[in-house]
N, C-alpha and C. Protein backbone atom coordinates (compact mmCIF):
# COMPACT_ATOMS: atom_id res chain seq x y z
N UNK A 1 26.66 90.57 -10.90
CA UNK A 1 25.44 90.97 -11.57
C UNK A 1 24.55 89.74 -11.71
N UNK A 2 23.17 90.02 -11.42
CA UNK A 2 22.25 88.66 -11.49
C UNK A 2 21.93 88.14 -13.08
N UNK A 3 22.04 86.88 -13.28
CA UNK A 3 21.83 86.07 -14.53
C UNK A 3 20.31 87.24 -15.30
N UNK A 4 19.28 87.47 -14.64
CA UNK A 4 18.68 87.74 -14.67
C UNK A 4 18.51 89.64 -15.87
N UNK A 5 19.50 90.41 -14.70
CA UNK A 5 19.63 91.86 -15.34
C UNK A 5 20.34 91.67 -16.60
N UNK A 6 21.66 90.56 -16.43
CA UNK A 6 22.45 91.12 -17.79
C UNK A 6 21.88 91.30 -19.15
N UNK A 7 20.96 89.78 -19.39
CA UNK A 7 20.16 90.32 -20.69
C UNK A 7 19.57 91.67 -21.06
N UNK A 8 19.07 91.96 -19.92
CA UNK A 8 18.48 93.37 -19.95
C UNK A 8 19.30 94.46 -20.48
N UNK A 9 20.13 94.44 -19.71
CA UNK A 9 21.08 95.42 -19.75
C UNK A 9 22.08 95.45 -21.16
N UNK A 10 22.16 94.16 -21.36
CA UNK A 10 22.71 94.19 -23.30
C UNK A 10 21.44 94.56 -23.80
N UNK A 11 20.49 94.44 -23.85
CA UNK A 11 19.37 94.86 -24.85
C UNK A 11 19.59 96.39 -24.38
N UNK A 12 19.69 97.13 -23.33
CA UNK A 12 19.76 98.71 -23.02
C UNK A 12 21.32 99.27 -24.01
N UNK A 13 21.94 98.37 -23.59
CA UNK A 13 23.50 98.57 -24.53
C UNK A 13 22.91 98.82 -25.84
N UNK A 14 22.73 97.75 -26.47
CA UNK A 14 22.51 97.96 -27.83
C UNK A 14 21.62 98.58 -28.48
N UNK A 15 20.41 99.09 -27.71
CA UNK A 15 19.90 100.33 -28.35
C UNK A 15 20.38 101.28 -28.24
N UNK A 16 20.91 101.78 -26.85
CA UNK A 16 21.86 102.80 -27.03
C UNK A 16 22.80 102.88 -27.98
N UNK A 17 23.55 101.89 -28.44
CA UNK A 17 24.62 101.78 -29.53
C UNK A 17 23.71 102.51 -31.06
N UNK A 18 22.28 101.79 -30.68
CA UNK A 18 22.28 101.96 -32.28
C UNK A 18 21.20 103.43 -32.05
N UNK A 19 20.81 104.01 -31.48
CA UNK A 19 20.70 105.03 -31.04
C UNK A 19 21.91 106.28 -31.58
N UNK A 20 23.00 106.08 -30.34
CA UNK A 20 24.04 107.04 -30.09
C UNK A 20 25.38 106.80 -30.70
N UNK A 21 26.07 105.34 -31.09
CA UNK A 21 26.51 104.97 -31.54
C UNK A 21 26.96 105.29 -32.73
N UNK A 22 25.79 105.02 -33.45
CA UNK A 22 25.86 104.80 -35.49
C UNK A 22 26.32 106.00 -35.68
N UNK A 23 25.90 107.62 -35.12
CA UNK A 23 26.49 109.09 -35.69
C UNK A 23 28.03 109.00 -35.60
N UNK A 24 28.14 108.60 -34.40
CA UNK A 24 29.54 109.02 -34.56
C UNK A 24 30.66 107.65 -35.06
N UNK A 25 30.44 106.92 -35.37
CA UNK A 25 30.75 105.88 -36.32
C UNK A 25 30.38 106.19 -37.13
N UNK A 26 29.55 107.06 -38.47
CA UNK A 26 29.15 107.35 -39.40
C UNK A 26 30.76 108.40 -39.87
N UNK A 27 31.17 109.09 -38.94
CA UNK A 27 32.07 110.16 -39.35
C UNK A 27 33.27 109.87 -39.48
N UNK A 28 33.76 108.52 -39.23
CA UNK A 28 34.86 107.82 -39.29
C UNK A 28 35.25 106.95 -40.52
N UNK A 29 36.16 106.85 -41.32
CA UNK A 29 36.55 106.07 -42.37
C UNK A 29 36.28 104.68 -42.66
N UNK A 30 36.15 103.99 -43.50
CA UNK A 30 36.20 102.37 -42.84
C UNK A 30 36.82 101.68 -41.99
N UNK A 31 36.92 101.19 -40.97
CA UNK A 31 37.79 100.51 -40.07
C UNK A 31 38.06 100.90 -39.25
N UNK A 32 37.92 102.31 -39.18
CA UNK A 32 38.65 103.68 -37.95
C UNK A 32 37.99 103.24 -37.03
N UNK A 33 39.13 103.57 -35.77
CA UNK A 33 37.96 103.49 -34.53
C UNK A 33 37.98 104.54 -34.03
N UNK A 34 36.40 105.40 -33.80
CA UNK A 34 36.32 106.79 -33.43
C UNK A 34 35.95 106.37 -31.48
N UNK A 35 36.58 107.50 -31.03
CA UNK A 35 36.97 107.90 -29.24
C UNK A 35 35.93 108.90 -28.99
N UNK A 36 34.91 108.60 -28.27
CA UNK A 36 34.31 109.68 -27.94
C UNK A 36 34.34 110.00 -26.50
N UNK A 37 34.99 111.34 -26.10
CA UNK A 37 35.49 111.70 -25.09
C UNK A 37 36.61 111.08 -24.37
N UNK A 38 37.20 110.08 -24.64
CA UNK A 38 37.62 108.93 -23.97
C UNK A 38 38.79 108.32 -24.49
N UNK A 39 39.70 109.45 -25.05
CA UNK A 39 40.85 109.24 -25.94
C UNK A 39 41.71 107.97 -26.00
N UNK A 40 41.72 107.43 -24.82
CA UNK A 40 42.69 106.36 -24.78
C UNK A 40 41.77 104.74 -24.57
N UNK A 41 40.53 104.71 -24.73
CA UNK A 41 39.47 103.84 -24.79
C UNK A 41 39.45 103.43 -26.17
N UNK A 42 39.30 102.11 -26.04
CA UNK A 42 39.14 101.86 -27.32
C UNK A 42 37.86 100.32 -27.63
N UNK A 43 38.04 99.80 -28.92
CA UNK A 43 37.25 98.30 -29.22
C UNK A 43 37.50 98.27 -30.83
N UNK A 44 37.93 96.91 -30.71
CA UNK A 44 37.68 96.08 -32.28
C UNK A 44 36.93 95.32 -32.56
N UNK A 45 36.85 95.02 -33.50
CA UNK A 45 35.92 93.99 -34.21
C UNK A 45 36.36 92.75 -34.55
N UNK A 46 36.11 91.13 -34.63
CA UNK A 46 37.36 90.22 -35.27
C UNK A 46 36.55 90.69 -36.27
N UNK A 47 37.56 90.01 -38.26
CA UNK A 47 37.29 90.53 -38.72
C UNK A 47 36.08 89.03 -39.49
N UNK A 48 35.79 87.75 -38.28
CA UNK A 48 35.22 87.12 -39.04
C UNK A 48 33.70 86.63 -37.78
N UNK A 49 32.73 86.57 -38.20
CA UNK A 49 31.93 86.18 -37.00
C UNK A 49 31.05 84.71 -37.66
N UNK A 50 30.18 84.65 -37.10
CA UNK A 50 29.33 83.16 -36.82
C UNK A 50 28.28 83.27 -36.67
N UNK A 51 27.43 82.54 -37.35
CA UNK A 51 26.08 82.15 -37.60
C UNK A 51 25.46 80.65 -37.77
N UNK A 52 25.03 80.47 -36.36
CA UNK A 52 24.83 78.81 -36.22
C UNK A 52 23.08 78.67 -37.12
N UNK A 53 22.43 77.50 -37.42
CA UNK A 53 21.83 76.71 -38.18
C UNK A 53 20.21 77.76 -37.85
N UNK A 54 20.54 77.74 -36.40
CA UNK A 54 19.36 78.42 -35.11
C UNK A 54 19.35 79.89 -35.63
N UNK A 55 20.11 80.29 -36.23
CA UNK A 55 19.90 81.91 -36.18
C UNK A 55 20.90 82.58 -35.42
N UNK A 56 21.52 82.28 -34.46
CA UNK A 56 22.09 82.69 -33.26
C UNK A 56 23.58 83.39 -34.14
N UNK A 57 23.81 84.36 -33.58
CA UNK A 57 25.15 84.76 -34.50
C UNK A 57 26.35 85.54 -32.88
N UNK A 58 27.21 84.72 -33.45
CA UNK A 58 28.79 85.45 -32.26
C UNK A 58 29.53 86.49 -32.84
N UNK A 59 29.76 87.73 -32.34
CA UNK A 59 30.61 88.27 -32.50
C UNK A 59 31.89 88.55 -31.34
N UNK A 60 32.95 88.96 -32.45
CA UNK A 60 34.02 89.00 -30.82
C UNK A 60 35.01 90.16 -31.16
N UNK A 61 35.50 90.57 -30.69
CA UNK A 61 36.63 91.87 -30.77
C UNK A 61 37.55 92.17 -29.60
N UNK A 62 38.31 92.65 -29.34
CA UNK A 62 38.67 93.57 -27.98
C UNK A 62 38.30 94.98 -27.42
N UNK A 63 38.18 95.38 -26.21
CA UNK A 63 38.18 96.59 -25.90
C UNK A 63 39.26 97.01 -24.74
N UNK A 64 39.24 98.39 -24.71
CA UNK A 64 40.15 98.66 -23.08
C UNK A 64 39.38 100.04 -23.27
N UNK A 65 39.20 100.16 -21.86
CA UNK A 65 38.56 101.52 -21.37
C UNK A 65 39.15 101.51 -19.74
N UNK A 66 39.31 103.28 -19.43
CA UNK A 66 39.25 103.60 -18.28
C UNK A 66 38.30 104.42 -17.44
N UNK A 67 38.89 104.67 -15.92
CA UNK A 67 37.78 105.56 -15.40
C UNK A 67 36.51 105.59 -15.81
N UNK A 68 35.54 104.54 -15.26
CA UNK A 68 34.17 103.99 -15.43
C UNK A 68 33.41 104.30 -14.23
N UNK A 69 32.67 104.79 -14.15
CA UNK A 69 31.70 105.43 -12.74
C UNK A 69 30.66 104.79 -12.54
N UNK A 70 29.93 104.02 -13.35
CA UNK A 70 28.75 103.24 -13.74
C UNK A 70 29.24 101.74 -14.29
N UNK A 71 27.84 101.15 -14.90
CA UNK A 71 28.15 99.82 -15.11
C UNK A 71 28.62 100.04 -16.74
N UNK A 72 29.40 99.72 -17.46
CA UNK A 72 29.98 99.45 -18.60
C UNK A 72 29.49 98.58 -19.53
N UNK A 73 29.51 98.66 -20.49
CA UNK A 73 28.49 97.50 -21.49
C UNK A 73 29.74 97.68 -23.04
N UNK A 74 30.10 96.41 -23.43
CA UNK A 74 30.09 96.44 -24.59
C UNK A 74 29.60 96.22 -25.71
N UNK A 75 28.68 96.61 -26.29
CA UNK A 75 27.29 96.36 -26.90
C UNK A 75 27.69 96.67 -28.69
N UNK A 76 26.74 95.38 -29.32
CA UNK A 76 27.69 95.09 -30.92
C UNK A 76 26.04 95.10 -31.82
N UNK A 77 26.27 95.40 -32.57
CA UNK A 77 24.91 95.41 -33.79
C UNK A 77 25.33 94.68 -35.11
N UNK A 78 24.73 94.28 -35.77
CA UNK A 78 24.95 93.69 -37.33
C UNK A 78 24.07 94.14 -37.94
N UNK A 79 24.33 94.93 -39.47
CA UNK A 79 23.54 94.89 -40.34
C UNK A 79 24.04 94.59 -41.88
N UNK A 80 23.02 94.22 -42.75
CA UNK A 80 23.65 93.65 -44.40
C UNK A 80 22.87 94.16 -44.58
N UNK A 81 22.66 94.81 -46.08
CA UNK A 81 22.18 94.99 -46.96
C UNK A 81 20.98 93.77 -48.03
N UNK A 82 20.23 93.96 -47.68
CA UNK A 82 19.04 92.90 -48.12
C UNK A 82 19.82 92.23 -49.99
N UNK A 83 20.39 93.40 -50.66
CA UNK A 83 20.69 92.80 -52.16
C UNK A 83 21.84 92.38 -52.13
N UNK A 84 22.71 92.55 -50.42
CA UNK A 84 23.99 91.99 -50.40
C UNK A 84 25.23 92.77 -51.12
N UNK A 85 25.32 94.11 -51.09
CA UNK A 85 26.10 95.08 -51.58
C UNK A 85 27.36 95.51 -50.03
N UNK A 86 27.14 94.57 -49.08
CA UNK A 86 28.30 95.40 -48.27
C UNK A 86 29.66 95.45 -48.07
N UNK A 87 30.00 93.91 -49.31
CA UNK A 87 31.25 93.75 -49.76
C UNK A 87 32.45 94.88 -49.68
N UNK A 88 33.14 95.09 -49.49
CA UNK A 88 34.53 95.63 -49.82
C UNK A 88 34.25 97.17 -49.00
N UNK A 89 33.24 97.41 -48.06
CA UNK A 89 32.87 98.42 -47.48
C UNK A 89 32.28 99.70 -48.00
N UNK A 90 31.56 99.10 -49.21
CA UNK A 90 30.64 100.00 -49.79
C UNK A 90 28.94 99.06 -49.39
N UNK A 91 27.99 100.26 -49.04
CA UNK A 91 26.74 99.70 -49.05
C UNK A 91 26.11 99.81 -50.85
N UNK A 92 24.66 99.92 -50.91
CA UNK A 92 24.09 99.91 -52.18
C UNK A 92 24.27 101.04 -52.77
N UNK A 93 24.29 102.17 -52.18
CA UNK A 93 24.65 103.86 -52.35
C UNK A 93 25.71 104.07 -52.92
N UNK A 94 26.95 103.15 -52.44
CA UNK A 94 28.15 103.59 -53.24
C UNK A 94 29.04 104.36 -52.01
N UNK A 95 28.38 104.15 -50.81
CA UNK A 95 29.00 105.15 -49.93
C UNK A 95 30.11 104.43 -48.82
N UNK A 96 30.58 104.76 -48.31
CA UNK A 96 31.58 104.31 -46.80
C UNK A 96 30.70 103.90 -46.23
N UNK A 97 30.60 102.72 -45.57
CA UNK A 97 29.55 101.73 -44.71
C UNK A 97 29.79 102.21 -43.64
N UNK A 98 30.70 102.76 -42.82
CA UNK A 98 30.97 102.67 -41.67
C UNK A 98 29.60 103.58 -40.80
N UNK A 99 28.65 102.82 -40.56
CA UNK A 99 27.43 103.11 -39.46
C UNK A 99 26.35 103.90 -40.63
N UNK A 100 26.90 104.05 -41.86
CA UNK A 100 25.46 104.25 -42.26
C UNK A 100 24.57 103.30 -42.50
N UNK A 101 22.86 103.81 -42.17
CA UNK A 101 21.85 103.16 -42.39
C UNK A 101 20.89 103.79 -42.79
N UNK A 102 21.63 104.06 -44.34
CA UNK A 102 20.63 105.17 -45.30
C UNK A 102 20.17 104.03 -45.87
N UNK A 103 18.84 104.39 -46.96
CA UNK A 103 18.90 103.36 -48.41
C UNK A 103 19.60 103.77 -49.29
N UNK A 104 19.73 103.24 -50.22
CA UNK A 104 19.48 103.26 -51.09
C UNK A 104 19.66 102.56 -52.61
N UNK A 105 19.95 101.62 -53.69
CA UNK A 105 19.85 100.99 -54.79
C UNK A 105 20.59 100.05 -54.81
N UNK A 106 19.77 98.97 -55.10
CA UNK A 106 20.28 97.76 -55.36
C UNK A 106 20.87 97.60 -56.98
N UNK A 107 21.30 96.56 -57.50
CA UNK A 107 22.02 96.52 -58.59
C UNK A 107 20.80 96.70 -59.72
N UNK A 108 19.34 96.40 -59.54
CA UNK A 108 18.36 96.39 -60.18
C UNK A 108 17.58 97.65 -60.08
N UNK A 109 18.19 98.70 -59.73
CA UNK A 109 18.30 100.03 -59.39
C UNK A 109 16.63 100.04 -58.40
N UNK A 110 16.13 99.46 -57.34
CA UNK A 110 15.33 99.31 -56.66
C UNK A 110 15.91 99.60 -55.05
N UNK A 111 14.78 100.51 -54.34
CA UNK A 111 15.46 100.79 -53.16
C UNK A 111 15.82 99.74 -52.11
N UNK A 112 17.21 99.80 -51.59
CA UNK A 112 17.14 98.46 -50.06
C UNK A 112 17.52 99.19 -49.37
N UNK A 113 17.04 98.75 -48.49
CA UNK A 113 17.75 99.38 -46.85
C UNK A 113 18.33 98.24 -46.42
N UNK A 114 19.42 98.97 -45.75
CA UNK A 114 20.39 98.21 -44.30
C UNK A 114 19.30 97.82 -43.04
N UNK A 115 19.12 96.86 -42.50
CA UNK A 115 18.29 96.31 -41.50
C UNK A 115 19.91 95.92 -40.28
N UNK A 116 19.28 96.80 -39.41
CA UNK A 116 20.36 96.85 -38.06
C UNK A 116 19.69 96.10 -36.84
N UNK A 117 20.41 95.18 -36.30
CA UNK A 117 20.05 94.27 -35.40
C UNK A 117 20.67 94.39 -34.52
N UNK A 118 20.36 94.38 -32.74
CA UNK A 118 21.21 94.26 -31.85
C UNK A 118 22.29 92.74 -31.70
N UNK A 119 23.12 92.64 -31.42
CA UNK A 119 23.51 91.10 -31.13
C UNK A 119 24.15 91.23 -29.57
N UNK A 120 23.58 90.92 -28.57
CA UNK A 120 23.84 90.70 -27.19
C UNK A 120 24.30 91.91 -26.47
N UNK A 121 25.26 91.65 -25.34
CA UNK A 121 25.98 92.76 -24.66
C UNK A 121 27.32 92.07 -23.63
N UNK A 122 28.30 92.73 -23.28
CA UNK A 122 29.06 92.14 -22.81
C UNK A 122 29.17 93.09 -21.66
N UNK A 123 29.30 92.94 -20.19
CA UNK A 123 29.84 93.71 -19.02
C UNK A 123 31.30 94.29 -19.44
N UNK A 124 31.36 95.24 -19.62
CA UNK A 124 32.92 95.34 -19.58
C UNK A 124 33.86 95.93 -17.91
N UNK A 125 35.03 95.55 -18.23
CA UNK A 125 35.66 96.22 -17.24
C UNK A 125 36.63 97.09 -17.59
N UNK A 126 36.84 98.53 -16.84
CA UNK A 126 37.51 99.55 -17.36
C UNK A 126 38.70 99.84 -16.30
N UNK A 127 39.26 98.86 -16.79
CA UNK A 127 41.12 99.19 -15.80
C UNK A 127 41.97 99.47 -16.79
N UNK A 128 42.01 100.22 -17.86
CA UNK A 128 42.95 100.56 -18.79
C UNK A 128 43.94 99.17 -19.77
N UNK A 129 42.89 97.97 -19.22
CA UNK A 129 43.90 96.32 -19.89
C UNK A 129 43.05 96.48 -21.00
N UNK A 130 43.36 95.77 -22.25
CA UNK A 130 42.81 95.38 -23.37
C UNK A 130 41.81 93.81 -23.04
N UNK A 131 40.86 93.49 -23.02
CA UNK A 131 40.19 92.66 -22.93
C UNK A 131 39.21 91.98 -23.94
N UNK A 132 39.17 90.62 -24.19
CA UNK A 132 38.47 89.99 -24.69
C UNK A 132 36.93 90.24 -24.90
N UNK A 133 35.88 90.33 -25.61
CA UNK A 133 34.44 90.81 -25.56
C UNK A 133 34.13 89.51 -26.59
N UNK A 134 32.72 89.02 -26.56
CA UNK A 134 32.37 87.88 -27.14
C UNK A 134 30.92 88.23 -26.74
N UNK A 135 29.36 88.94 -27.86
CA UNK A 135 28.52 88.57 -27.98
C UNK A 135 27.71 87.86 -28.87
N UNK A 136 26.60 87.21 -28.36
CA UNK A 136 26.22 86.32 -28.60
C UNK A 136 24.33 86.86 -29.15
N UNK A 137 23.42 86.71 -30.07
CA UNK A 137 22.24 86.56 -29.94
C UNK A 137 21.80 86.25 -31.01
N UNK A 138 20.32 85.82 -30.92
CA UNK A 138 19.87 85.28 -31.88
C UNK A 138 19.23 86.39 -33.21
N UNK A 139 19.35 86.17 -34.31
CA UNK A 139 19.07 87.26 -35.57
C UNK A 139 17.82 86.56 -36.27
N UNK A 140 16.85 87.11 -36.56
CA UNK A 140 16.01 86.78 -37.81
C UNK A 140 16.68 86.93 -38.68
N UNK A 141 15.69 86.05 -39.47
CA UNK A 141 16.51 85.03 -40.70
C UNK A 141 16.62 86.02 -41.59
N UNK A 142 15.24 87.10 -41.70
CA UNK A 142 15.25 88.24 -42.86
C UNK A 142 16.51 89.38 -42.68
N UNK A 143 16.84 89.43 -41.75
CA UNK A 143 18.02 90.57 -41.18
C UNK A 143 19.55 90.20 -41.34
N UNK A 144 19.67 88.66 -41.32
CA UNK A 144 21.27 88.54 -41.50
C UNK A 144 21.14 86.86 -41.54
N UNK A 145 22.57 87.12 -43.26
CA UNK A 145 22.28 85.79 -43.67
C UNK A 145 24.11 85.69 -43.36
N UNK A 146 24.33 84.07 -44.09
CA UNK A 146 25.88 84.16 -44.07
C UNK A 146 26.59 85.16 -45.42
N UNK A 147 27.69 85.66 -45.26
CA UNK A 147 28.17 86.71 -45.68
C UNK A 147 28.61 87.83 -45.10
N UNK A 148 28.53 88.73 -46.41
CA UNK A 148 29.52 90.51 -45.91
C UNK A 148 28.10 90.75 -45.05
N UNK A 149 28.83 91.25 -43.95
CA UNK A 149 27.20 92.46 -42.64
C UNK A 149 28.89 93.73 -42.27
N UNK A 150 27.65 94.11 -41.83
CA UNK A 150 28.69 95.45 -40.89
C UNK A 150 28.27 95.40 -39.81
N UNK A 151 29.67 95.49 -38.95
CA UNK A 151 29.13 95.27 -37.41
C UNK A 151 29.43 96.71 -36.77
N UNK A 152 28.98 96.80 -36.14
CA UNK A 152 29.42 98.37 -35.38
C UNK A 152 29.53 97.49 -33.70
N UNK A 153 30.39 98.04 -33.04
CA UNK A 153 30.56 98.12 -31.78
C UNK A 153 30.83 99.33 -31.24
N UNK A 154 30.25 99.30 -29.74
CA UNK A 154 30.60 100.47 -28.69
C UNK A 154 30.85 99.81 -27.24
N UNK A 155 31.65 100.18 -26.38
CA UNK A 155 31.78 100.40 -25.09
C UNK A 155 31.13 101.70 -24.70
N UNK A 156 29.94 101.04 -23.55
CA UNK A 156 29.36 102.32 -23.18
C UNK A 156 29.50 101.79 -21.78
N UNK A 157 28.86 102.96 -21.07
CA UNK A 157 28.78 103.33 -19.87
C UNK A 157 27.56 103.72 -19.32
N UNK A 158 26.43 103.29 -18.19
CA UNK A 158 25.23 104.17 -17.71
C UNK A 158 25.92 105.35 -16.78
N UNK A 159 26.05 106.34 -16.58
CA UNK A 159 26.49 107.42 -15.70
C UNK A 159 25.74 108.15 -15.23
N UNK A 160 25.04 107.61 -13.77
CA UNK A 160 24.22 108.76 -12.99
C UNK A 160 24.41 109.98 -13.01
N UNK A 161 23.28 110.67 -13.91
CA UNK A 161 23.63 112.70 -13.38
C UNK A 161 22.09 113.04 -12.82
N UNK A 162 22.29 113.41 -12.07
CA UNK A 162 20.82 114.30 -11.60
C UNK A 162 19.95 112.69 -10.94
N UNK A 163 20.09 111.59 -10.75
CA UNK A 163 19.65 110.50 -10.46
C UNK A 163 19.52 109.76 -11.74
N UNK A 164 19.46 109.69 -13.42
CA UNK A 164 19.12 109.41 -14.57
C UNK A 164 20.63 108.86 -14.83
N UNK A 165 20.14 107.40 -15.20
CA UNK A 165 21.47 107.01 -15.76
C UNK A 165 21.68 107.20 -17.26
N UNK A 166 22.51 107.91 -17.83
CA UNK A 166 22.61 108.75 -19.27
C UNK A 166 24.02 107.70 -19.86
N UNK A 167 23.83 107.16 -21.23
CA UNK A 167 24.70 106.88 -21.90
C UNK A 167 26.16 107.62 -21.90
N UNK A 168 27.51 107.00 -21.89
CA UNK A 168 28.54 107.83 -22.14
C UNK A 168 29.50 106.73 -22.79
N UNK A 169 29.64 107.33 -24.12
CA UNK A 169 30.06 106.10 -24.94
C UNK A 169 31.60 106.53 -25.18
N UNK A 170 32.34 105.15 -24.29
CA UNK A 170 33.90 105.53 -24.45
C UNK A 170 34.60 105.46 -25.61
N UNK A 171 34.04 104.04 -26.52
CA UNK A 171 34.70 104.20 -27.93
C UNK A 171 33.54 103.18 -29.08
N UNK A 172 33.72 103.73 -30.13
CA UNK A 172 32.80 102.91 -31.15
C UNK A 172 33.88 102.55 -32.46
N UNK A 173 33.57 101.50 -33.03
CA UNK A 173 34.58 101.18 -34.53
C UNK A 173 33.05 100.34 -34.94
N UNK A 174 33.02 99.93 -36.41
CA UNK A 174 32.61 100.03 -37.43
C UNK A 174 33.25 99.20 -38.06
N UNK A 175 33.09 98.16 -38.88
CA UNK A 175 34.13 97.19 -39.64
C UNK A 175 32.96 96.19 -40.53
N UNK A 176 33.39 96.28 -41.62
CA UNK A 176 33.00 94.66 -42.23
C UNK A 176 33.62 93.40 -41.74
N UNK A 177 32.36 92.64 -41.66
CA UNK A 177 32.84 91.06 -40.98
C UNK A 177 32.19 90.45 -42.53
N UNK A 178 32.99 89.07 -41.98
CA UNK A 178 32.56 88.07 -42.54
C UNK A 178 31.78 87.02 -41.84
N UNK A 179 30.72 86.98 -41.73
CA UNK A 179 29.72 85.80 -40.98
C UNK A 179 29.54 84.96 -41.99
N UNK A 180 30.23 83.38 -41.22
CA UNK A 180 30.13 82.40 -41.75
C UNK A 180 29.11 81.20 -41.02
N UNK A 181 28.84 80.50 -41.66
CA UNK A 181 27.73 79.84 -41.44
C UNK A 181 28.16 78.51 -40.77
N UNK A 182 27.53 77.96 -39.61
CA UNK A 182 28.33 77.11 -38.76
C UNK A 182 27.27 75.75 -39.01
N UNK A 183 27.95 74.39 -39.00
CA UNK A 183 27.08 73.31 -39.12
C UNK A 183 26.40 72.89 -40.52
């Protein structure tokens, strides 16, 4: 793949993620990792990530997926809570974090929203091995500080039908990280 497309193609990942992604990570428990269509596909989250001086933040996890027809993407998002409520996997609501990005009340009973950010994309490969994933991108400063965020990940897939390459997302999980601050 040319130096050139991959950026692209993680920025296509991760809107799709946060697009198609967040629903069905919304219906899953904290930590669960929900399979869509793709029973034996999977991805984690580590449970600690990185935030250099620059803004730039790493995340990393594993995935394994099979039977891939198209190009594969493992594509990761971060979001915190502006009053910093995503501790222990509750947002400001009081609710299960896992992919929601409702508002609602900060401790000063004032509305916050979750602000969801893409962070990079990774090529994946789908031979049924468990594999390493490591993205990388840069975050505004207003969107993610060091601390509790929620990361959502997906392994997706583009899959030509009719000539239109259509999202087909093999697996998504949902997890609180800890982003720590580097330097």
């Amino acid at each position: 793949m040319s130096p050139r497309l991959r950026p692209a193609l993680g920025t296509v990942a991760g809107a799709i993620l946060l697009l198609f992604g967040a629903p069905a990570a919304g219906a899953a428990a904290p930590n669960d990792s929900v399979t869509v269509d793709a029973p034996n596909d999977s991805v984690t989250v580590d449970p600690v990530g990185h935030l250099a001086p620059d803004g730039t933040v790493t995340l990393s996890g594993t995935y394994s997926c099979t039977s891939s027809s198209g190009p594969a993407f493992v594509s990761s998002s971060v979001g915190q809570d502006p009053a910093g409520q995503n501790s222990a996997g509750q947002n400001s609501a009081g609710q299960n974090s896992a992919g929601q990005n409702s508002a609602g009340q900060n401790s000063a009973g004032q509305a916050s929203v979750v602000v969801r950010q893409g962070i990079g994309g990774t090529q994946a490969v789908c031979d049924g091995a468990e594999h390493r994933w490591e993205n990388t991108g840069k975050a505004s400063a207003e969107a993610v500080r060091a601390g509790a965020v929620q990361v959502e990940a997906a392994v997706m897939e583009l899959r030509s039908q009719g000539g239109l390459p259509l999202p087909y997302i093999h697996a998504t999980h949902s997890q609180d990280v800890n982003l720590v601050a580097e330097g």
